[in-house]
Protein backbone atom coordinates (compact mmCIF):
# COMPACT_ATOMS: atom_id res chain seq x y z
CA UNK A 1 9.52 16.18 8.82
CA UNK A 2 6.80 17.78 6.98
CA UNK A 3 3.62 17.73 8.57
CA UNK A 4 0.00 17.97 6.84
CA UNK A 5 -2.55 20.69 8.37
CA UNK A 6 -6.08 20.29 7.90
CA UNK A 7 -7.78 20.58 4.87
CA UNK A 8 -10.86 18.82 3.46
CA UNK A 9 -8.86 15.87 1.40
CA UNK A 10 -6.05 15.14 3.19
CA UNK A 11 -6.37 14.57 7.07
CA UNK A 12 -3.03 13.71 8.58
CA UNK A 13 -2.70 9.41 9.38
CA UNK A 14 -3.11 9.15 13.05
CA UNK A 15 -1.26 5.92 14.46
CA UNK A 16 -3.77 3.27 16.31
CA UNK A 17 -4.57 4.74 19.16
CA UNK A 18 -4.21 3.23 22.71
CA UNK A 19 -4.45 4.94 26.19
CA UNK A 20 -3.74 8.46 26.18
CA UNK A 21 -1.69 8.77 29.37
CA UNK A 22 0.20 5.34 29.10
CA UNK A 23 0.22 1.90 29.95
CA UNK A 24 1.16 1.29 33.45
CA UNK A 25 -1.93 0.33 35.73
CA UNK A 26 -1.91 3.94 37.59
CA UNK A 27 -2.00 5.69 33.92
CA UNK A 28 -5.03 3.33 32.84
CA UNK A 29 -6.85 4.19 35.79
CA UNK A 30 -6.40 7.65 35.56
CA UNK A 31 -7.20 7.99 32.22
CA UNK A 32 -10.71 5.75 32.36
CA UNK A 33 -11.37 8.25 35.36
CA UNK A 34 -10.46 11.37 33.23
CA UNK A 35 -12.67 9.58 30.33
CA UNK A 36 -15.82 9.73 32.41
CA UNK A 37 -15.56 13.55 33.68
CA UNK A 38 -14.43 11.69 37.16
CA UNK A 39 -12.03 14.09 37.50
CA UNK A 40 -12.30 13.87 41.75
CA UNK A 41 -11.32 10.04 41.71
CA UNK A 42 -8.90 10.43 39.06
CA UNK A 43 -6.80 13.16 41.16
CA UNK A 44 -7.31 11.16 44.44
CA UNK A 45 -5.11 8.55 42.81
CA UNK A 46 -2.20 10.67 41.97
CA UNK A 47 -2.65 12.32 45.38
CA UNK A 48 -0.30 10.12 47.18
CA UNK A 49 2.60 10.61 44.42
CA UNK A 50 1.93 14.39 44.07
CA UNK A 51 3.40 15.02 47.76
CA UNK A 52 7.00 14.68 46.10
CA UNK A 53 6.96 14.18 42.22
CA UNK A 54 6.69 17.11 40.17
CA UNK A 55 5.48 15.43 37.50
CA UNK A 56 2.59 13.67 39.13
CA UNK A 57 1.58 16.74 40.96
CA UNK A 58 1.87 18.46 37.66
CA UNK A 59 -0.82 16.17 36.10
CA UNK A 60 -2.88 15.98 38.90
CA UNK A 61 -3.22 19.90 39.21
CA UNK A 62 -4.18 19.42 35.12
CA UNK A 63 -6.90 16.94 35.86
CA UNK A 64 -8.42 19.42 38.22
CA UNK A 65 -8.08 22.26 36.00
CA UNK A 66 -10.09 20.50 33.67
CA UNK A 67 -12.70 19.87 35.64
CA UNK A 68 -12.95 23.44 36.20
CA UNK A 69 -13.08 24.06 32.19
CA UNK A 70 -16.06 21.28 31.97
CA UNK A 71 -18.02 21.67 34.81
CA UNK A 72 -17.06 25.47 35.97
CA UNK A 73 -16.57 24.29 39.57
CA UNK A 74 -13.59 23.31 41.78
CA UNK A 75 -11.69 26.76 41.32
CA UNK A 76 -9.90 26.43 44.67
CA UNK A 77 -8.88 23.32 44.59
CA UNK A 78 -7.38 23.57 40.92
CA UNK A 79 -5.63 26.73 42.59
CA UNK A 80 -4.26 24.79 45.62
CA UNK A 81 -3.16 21.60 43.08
CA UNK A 82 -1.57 23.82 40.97
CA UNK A 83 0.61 25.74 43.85
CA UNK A 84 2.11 22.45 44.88
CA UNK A 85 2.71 21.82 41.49
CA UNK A 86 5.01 24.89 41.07
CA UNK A 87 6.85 24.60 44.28
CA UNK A 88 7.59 21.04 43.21
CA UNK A 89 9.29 22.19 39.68
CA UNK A 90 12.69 21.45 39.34
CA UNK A 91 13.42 22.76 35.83
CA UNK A 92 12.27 24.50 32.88
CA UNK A 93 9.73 22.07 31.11
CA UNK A 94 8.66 21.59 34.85
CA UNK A 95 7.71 25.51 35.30
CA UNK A 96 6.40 25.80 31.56
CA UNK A 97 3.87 22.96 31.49
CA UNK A 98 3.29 24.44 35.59
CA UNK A 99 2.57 27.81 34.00
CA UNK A 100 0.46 26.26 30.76
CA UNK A 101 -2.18 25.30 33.27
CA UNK A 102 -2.27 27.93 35.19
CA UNK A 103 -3.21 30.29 31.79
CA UNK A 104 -5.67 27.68 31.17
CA UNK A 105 -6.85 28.04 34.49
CA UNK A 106 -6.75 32.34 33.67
CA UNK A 107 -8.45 31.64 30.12
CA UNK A 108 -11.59 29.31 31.83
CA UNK A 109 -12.36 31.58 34.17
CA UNK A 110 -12.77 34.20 32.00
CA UNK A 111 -14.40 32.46 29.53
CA UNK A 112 -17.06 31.51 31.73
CA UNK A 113 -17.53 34.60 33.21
CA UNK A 114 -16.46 33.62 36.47
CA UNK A 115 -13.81 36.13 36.72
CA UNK A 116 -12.37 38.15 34.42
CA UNK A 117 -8.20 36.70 34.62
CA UNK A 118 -7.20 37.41 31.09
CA UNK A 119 -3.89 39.72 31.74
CA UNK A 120 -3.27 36.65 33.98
CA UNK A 121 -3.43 34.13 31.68
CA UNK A 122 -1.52 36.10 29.02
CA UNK A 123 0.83 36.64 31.49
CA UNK A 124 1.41 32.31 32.52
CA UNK A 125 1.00 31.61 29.10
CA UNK A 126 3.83 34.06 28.12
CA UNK A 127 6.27 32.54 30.57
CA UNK A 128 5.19 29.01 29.36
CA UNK A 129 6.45 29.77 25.87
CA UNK A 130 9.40 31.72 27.79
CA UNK A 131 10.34 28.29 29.44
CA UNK A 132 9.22 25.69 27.11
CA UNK A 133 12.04 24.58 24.14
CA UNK A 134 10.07 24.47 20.62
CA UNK A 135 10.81 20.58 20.33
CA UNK A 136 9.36 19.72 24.15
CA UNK A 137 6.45 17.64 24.57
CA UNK A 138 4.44 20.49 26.11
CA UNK A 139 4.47 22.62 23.28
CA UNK A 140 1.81 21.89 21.01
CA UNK A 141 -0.66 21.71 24.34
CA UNK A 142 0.43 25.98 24.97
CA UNK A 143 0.41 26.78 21.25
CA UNK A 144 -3.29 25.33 21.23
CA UNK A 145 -4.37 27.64 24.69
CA UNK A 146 -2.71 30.27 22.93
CA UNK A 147 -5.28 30.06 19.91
CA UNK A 148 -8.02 30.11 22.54
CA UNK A 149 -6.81 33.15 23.84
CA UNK A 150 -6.49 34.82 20.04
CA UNK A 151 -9.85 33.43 19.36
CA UNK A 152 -12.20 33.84 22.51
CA UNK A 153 -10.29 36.64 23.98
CA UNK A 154 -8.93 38.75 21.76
CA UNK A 155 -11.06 37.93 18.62
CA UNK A 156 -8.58 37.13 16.38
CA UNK A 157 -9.72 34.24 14.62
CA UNK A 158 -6.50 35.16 11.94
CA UNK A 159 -3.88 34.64 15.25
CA UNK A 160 -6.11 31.96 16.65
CA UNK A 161 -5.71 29.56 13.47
CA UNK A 162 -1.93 30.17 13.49
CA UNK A 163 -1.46 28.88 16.45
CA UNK A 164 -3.78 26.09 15.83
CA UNK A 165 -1.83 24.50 12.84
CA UNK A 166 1.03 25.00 15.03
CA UNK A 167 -0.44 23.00 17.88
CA UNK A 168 -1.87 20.36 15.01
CA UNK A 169 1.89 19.42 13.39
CA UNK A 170 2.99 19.23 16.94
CA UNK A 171 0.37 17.03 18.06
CA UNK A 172 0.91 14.85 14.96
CA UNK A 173 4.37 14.53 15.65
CA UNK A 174 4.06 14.05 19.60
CA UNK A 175 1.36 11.49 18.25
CA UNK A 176 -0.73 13.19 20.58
CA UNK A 177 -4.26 12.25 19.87
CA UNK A 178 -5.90 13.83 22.26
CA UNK A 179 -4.51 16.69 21.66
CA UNK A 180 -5.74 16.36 17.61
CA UNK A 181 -9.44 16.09 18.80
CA UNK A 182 -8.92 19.30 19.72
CA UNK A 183 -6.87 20.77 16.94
CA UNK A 184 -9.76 19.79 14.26
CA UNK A 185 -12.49 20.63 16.39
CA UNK A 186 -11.15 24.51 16.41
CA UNK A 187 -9.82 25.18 13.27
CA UNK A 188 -13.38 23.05 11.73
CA UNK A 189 -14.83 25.96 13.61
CA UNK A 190 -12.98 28.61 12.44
CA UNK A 191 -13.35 27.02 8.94
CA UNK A 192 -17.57 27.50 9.86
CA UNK A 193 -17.28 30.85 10.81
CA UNK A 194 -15.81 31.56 7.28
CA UNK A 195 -18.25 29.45 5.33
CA UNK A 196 -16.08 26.58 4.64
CA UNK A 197 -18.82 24.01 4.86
CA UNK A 198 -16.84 21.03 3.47
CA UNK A 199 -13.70 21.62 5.63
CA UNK A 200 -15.87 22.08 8.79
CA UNK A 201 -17.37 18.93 8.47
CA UNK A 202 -14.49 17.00 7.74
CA UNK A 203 -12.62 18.24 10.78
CA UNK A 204 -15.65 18.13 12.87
CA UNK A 205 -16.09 14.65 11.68
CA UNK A 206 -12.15 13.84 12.38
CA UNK A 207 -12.63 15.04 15.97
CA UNK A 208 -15.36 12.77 16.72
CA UNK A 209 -13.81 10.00 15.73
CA UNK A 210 -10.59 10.37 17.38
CA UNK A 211 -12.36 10.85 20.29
CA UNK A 212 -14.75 7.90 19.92
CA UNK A 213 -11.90 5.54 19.25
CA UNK A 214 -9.96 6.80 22.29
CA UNK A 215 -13.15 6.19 24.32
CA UNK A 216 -13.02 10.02 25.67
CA UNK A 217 -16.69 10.33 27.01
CA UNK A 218 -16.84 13.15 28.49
CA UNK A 219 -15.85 15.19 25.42
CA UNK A 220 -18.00 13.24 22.68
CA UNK A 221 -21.22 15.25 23.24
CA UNK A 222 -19.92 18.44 22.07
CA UNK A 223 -17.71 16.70 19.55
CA UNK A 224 -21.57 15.52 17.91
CA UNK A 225 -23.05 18.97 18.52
CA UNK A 226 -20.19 20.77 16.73
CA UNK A 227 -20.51 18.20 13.75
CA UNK A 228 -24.40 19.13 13.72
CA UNK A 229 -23.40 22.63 13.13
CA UNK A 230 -21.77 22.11 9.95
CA UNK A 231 -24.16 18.71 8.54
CA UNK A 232 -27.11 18.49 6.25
CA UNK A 233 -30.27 19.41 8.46
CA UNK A 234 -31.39 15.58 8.28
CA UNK A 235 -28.05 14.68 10.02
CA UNK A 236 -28.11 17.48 12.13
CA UNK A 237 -31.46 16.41 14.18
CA UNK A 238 -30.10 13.20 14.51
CA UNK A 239 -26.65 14.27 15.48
CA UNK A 240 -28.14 17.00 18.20
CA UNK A 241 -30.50 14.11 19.77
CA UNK A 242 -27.31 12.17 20.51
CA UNK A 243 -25.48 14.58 21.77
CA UNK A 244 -28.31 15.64 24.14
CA UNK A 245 -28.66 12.15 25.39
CA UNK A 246 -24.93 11.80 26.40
CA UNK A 247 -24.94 14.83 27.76
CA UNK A 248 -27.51 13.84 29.93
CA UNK A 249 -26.13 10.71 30.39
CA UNK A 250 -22.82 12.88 31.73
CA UNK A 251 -24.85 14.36 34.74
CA UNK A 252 -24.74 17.97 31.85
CA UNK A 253 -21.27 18.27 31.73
CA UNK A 254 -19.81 20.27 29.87
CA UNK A 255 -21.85 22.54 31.76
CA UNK A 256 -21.31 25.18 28.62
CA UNK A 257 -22.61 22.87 26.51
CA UNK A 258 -26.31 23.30 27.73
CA UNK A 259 -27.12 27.19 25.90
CA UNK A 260 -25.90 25.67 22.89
CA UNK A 261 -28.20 22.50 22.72
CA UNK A 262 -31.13 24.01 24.02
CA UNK A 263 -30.73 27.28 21.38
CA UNK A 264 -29.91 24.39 18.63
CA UNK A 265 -33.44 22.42 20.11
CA UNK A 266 -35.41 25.72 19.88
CA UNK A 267 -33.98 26.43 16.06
CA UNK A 268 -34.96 22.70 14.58
């Protein structure tokens, strides 16, 4: 089935969107948890199923892996979660989405200068595609951390937008929504780095509202400072002042975010 990639006029539909991670009372929890960077309280829930069940122990060691990439603290216990996770594997979509987080893990840490962990996270990431089929769920999810690595490792915005459109038809098709937030929010900001003014603001824009209607706090503050990148300077204060005041309202998480509001606050 053909599958639209973003451009300016045409945004892919995007079914109504209702909780990300299902709709059993455990999933609701976590995800209203996950929603509100309560990433601690969200894991402690899965705890008890993560003893035995791959899959919850795989999702648990991706909540805390997050909460690593938001708030650049809680390396050890990500590192611990995601060990049990890989013991507990028990076949290949198992081990792939098991060694997805662990290159995300990799990527984050060198990102934010913790430690430098790139030929690690090449490395996970490499056996992830290894051990992931093209059609499984987890695919569009490693195609995406692979454009991270082409784009803030390697500098290869060319590689890095490839594997973005990859990771957007994929999330389209998985009707992953989350997972779209993303998708426009990167290639938008590729589309800004090469002067495409009217395409970064419309997947800027498309970001923000997925994200809004999914009720995913914790990631709407730099949703509204990347739109204010690409909007009118009138929008653009207004835009900035909102997402200052949720990220305070977030306890300043992302902790990343903070350079770029203040440099944004100086410039205006």
């Amino acid at each position: 089935m053909p599958v639209t990639v973003p451009r300016p006029a045409s945004a892919p539909e995007v079914p109504a969107v209702g909780t990300v991670e299902g709709d059993d009372p455990l999933d609701r929890a976590v995800w209203r948890l996950r929603c509100r960077g309560c990433w601690d309280d969200a894991a402690a829930l899965l705890e008890p199923h993560a003893v035995r069940h791959a899959p919850s122990a795989l999702r648990r060691a991706a909540l805390l892996v997050e909460r690593c990439v938001f708030t650049a603290t809680g390396w050890a216990e990500a590192e611990d979660a995601l060990r049990g996770a890989e013991a507990l594997a028990g076949d290949d979509d198992e081990r792939g989405g098991a060694a997805c987080e662990r290159g995300h893990l990799a990527y984050a840490a060198t990102v934010l200068g913790v430690r430098d962990r790139a030929d690690e996270a090449r490395s996970a990431l490499g056996r992830a595609a290894a051990l992931l089929a093209p059609a499984a769920a987890g695919r569009p999810l490693l195609d995406f951390r692979r454009g991270l690595m082409a784009e803030h490792v390697a500098d290869s915005p060319d590689s890095a937008r490839a594997a973005y459109r990859r990771a957007h038809a994929g999330a389209t098709a998985h009707g992953d929504h989350l997972l779209l937030s993303f998708t426009w929010r990167h290639l938008a900001g590729l589309a800004l780095r090469d002067g495409e003014l009217t395409e970064a603001r419309h997947g800027f824009a498309e970001s923000l509202r997925i994200r809004e209607e999914l009720g995913f706090l914790i990631g709407t503050a730099p949703a509204l400072a990347a739109l204010a990148d690409a909007a009118p300077e009138a929008d653009a204060d207004r835009l900035r002042a909102e997402a200052a005041r949720l990220f305070r309202l977030m306890g300043g998480v992302p902790t990343w975010l903070a350079d770029h509001l203040s440099t944004a606050g100086t410039a205006t």
